[in-house]
PDB file of N, CA and C in Angstrom:
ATOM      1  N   UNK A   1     -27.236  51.626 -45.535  1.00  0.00           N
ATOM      2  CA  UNK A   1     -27.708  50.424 -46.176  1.00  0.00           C
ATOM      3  C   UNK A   1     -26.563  49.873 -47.019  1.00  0.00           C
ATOM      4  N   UNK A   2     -26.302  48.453 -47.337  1.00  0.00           N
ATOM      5  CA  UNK A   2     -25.732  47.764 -48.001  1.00  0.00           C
ATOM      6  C   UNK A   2     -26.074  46.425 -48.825  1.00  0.00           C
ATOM      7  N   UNK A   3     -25.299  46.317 -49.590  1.00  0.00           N
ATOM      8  CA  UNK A   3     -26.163  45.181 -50.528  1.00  0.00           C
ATOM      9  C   UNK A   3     -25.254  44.132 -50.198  1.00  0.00           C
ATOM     10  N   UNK A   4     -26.131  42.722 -49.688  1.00  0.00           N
ATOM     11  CA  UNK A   4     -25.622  41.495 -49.390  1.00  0.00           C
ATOM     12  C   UNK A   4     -24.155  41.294 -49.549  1.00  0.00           C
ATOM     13  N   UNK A   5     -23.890  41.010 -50.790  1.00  0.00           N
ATOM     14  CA  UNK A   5     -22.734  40.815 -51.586  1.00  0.00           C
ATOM     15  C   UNK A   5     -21.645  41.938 -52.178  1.00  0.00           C
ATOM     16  N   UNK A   6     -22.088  43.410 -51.740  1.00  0.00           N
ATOM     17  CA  UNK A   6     -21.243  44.439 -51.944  1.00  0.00           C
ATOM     18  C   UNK A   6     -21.450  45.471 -50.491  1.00  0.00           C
ATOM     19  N   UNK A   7     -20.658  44.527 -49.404  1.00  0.00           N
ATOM     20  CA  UNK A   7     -20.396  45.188 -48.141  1.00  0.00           C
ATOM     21  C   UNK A   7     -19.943  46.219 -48.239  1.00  0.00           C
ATOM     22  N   UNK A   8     -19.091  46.486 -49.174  1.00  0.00           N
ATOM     23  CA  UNK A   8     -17.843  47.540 -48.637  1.00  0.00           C
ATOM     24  C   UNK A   8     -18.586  48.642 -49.810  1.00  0.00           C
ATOM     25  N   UNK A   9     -19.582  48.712 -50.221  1.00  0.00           N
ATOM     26  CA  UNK A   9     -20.558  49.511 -51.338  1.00  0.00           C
ATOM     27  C   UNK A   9     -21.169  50.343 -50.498  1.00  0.00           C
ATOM     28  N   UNK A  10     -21.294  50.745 -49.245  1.00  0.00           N
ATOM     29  CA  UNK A  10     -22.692  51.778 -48.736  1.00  0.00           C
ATOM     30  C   UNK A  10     -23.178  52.302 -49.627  1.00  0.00           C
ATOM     31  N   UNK A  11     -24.403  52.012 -49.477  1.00  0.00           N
ATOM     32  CA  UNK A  11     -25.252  53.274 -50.008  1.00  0.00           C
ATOM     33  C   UNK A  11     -26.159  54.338 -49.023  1.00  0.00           C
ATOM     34  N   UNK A  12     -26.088  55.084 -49.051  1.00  0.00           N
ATOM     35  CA  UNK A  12     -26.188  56.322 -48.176  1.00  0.00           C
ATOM     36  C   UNK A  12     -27.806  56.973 -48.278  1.00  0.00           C
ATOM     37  N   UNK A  13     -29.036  57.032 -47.712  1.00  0.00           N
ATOM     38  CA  UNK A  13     -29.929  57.339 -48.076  1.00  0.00           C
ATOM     39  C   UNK A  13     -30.177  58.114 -46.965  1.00  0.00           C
ATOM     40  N   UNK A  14     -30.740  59.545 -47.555  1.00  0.00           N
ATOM     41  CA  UNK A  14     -31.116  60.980 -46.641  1.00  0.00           C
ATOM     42  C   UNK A  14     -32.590  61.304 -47.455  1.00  0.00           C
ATOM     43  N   UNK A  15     -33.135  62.430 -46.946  1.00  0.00           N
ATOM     44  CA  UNK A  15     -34.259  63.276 -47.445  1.00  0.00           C
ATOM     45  C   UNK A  15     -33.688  64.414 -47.602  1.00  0.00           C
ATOM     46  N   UNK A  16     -34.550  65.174 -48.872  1.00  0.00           N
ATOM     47  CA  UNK A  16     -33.632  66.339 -49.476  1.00  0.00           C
ATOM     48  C   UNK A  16     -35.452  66.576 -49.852  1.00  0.00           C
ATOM     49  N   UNK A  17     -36.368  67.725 -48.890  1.00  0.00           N
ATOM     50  CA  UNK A  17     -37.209  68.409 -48.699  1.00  0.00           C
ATOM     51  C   UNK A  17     -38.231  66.933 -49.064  1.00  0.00           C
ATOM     52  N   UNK A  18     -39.166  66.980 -49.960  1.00  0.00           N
ATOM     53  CA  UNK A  18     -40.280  65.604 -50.291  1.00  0.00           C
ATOM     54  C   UNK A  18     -39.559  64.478 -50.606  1.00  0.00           C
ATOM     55  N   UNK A  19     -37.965  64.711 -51.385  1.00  0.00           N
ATOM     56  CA  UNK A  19     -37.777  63.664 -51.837  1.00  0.00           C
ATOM     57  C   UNK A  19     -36.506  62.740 -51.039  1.00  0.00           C
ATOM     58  N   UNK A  20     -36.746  61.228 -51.108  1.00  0.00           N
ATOM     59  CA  UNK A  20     -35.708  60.871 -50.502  1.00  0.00           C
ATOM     60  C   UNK A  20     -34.857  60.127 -51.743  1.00  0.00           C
ATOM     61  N   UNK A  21     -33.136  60.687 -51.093  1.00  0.00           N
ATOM     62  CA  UNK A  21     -32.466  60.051 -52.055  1.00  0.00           C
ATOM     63  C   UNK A  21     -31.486  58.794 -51.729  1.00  0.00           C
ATOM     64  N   UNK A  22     -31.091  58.004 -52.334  1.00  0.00           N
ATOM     65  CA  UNK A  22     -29.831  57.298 -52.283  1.00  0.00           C
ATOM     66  C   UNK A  22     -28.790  57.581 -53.039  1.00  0.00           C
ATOM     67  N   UNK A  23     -27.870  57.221 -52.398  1.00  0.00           N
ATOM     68  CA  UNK A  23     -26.053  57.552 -53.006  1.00  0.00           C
ATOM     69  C   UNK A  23     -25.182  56.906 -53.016  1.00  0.00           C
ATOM     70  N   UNK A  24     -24.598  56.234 -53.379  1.00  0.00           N
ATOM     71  CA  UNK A  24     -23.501  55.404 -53.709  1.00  0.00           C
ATOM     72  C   UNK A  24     -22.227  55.399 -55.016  1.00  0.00           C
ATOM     73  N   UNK A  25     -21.752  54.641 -54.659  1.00  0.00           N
ATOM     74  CA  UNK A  25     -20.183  55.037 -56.077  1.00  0.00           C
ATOM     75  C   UNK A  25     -20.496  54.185 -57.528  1.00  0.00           C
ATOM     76  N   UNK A  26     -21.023  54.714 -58.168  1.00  0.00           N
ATOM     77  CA  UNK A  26     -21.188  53.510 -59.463  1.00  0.00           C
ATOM     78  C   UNK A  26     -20.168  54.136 -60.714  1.00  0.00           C
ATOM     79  N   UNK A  27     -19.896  53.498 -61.070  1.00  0.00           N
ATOM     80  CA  UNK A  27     -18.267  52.972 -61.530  1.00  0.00           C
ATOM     81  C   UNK A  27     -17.422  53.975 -60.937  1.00  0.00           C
ATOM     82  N   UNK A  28     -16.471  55.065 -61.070  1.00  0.00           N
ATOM     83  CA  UNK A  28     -15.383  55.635 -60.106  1.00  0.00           C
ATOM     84  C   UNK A  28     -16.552  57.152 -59.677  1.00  0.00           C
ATOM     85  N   UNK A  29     -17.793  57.348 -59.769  1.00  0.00           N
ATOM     86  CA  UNK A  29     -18.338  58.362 -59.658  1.00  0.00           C
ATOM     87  C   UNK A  29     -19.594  58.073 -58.667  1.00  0.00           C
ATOM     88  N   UNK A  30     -19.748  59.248 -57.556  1.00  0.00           N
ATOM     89  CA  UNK A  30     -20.966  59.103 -56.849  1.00  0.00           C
ATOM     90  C   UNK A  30     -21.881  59.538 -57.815  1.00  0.00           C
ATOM     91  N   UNK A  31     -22.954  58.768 -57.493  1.00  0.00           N
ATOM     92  CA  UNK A  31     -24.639  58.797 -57.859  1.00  0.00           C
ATOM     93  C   UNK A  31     -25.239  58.546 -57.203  1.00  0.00           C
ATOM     94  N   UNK A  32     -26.185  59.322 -57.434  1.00  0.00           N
ATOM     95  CA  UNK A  32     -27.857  59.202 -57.053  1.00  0.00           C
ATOM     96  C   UNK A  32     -28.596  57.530 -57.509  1.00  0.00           C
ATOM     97  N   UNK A  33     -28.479  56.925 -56.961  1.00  0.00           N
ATOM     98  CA  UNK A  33     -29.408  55.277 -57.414  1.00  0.00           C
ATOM     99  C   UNK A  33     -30.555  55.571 -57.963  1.00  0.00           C
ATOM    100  N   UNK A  34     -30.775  55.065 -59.422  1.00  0.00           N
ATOM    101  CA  UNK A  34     -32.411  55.069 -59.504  1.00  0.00           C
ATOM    102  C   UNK A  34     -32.905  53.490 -59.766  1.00  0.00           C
ATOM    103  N   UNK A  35     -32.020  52.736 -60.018  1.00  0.00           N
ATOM    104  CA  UNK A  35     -32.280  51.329 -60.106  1.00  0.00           C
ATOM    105  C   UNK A  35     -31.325  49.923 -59.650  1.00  0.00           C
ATOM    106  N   UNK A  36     -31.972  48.981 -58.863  1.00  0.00           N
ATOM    107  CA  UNK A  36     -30.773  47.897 -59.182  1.00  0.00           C
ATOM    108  C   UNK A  36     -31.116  46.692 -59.568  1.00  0.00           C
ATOM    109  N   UNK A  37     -30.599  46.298 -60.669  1.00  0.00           N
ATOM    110  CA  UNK A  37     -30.738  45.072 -61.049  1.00  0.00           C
ATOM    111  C   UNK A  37     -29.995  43.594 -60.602  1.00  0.00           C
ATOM    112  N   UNK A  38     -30.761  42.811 -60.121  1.00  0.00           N
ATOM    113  CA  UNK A  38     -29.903  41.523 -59.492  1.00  0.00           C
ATOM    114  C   UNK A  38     -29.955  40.119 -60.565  1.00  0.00           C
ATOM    115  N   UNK A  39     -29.237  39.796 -61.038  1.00  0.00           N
ATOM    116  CA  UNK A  39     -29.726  38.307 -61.802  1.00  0.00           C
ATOM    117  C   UNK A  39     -28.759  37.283 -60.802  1.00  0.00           C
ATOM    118  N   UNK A  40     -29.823  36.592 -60.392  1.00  0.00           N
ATOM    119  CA  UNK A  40     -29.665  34.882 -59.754  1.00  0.00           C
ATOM    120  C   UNK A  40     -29.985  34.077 -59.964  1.00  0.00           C
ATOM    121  N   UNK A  41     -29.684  32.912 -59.648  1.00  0.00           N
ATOM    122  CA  UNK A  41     -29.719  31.490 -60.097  1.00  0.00           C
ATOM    123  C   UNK A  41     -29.432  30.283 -59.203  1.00  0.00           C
ATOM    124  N   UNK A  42     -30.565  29.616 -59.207  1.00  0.00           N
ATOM    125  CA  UNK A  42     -31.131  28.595 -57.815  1.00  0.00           C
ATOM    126  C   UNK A  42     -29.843  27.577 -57.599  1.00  0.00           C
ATOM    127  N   UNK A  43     -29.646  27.972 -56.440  1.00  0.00           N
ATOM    128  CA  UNK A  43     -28.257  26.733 -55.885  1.00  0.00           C
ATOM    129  C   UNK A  43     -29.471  25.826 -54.743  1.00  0.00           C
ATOM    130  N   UNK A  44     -29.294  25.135 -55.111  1.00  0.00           N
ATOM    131  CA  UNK A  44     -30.384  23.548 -53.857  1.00  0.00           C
ATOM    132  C   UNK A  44     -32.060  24.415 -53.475  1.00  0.00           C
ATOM    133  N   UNK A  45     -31.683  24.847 -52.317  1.00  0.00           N
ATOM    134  CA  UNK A  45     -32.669  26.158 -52.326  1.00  0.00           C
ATOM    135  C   UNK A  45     -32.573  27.124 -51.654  1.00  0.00           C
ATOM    136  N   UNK A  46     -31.373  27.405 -51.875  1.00  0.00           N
ATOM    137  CA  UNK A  46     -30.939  29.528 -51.934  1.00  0.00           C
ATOM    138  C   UNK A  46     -30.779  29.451 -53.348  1.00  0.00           C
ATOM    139  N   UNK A  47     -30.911  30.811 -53.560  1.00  0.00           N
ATOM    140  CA  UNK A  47     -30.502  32.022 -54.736  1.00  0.00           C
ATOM    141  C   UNK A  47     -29.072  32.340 -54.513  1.00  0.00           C
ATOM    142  N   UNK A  48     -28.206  32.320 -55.617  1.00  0.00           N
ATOM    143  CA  UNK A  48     -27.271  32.687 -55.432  1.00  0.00           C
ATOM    144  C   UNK A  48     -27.142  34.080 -56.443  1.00  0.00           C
ATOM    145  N   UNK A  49     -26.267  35.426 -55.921  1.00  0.00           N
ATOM    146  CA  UNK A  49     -26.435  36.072 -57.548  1.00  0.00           C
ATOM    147  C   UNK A  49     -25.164  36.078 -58.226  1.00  0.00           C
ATOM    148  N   UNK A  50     -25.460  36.253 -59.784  1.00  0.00           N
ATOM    149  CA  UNK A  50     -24.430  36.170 -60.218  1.00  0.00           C
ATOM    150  C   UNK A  50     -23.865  37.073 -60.409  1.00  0.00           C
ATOM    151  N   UNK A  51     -24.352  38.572 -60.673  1.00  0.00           N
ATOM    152  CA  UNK A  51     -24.307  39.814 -60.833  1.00  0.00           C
ATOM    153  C   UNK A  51     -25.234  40.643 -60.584  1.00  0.00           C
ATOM    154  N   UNK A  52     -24.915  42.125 -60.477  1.00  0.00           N
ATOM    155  CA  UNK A  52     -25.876  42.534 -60.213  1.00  0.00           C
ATOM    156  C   UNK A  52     -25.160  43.797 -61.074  1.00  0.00           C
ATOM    157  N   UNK A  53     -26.466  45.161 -61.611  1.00  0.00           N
ATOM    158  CA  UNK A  53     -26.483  46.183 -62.201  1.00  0.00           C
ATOM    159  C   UNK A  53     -26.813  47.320 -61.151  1.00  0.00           C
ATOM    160  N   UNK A  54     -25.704  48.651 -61.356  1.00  0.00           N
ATOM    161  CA  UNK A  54     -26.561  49.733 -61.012  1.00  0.00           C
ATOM    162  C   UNK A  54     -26.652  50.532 -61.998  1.00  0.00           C
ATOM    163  N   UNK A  55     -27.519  51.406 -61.664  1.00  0.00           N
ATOM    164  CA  UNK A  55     -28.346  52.412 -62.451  1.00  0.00           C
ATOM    165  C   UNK A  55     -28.374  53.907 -61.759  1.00  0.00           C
ATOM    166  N   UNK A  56     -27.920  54.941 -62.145  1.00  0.00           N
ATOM    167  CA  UNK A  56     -28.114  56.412 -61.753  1.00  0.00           C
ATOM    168  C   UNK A  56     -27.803  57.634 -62.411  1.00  0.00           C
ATOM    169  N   UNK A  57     -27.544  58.600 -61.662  1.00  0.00           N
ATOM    170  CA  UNK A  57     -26.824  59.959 -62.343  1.00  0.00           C
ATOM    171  C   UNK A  57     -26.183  60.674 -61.688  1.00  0.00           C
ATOM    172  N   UNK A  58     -25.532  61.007 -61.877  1.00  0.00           N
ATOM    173  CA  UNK A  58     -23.907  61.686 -61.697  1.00  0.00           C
ATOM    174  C   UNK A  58     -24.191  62.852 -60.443  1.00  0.00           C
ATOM    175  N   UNK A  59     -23.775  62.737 -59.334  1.00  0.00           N
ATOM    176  CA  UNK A  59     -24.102  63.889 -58.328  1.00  0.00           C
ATOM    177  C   UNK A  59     -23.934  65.378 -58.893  1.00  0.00           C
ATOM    178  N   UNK A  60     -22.377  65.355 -59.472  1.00  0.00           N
ATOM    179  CA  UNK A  60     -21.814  66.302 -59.793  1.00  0.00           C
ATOM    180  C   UNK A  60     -22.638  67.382 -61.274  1.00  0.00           C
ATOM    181  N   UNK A  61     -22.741  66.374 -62.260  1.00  0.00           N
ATOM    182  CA  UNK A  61     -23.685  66.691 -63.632  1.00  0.00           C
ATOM    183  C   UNK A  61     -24.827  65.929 -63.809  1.00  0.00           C
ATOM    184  N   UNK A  62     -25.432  65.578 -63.148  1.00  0.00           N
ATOM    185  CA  UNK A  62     -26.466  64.474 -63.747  1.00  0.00           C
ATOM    186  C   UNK A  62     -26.220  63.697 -64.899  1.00  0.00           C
ATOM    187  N   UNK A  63     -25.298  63.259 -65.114  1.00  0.00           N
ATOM    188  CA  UNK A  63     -25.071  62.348 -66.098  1.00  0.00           C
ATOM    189  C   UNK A  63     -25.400  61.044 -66.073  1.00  0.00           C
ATOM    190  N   UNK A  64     -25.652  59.874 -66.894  1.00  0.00           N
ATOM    191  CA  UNK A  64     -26.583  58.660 -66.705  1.00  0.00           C
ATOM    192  C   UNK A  64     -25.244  58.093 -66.119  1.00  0.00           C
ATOM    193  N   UNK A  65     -24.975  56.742 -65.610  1.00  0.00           N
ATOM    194  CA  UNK A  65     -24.172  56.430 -64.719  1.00  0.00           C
ATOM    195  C   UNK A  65     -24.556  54.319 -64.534  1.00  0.00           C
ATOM    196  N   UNK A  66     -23.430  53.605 -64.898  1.00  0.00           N
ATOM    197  CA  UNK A  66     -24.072  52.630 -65.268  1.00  0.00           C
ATOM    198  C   UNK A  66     -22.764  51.970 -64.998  1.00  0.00           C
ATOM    199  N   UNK A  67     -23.361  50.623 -63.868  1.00  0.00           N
ATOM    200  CA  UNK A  67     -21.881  50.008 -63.643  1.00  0.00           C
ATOM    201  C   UNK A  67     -22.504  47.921 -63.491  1.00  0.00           C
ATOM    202  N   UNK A  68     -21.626  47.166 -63.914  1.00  0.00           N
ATOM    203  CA  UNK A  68     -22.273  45.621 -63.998  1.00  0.00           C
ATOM    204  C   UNK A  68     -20.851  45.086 -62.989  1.00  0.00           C
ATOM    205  N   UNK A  69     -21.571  44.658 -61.546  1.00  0.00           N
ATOM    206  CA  UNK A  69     -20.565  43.853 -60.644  1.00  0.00           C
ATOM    207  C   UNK A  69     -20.673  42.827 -59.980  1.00  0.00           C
ATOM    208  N   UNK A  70     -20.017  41.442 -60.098  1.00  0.00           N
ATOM    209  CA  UNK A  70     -19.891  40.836 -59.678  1.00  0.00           C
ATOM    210  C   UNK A  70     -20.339  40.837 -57.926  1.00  0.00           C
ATOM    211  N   UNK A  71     -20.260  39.770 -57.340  1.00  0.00           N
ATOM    212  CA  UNK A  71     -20.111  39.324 -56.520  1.00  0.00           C
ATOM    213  C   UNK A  71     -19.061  39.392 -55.577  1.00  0.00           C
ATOM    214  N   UNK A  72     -18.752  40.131 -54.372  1.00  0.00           N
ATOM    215  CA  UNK A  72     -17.967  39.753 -53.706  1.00  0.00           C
ATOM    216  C   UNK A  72     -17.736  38.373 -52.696  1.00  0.00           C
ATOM    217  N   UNK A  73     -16.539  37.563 -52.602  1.00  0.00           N
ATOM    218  CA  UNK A  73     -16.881  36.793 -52.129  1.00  0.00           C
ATOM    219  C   UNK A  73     -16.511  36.761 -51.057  1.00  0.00           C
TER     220      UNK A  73
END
């Protein structure tokens, strides 16, 4: 899976026994995804975004994990 505007972002989603996870790089560290935040703003009538937030914890330590990125264009 990939997000519109962050092609080159995979995020990687498997099952690990009941639970399924996602994975991706948020700021120089893989994490586990637990949230993403998108803020957009109406161009004619598409959405364009302006940014977007991720949210997770650290594969390695579970540490909280928090990155704010632009748009690729």
């Amino acid at each position: 899976m990939a997000l519109v505007s962050q092609k080159r972002r995979p995020i990687h989603i498997y099952k690990e026994g009941d639970k399924v996870r996602a994975v991706t790089r948020i700021g120089a560290h893989q994490a586990f995804l637990r949230k993403i935040y998108v803020k957009t703003r109406k161009s004619g009538l598409l959405r364009t975004a302006d940014y977007f937030e991720l949210f997770g914890n650290d594969v390695l330590n579970g540490e909280d994990r928090y990155e704010k990125v632009a748009p690729q264009s």
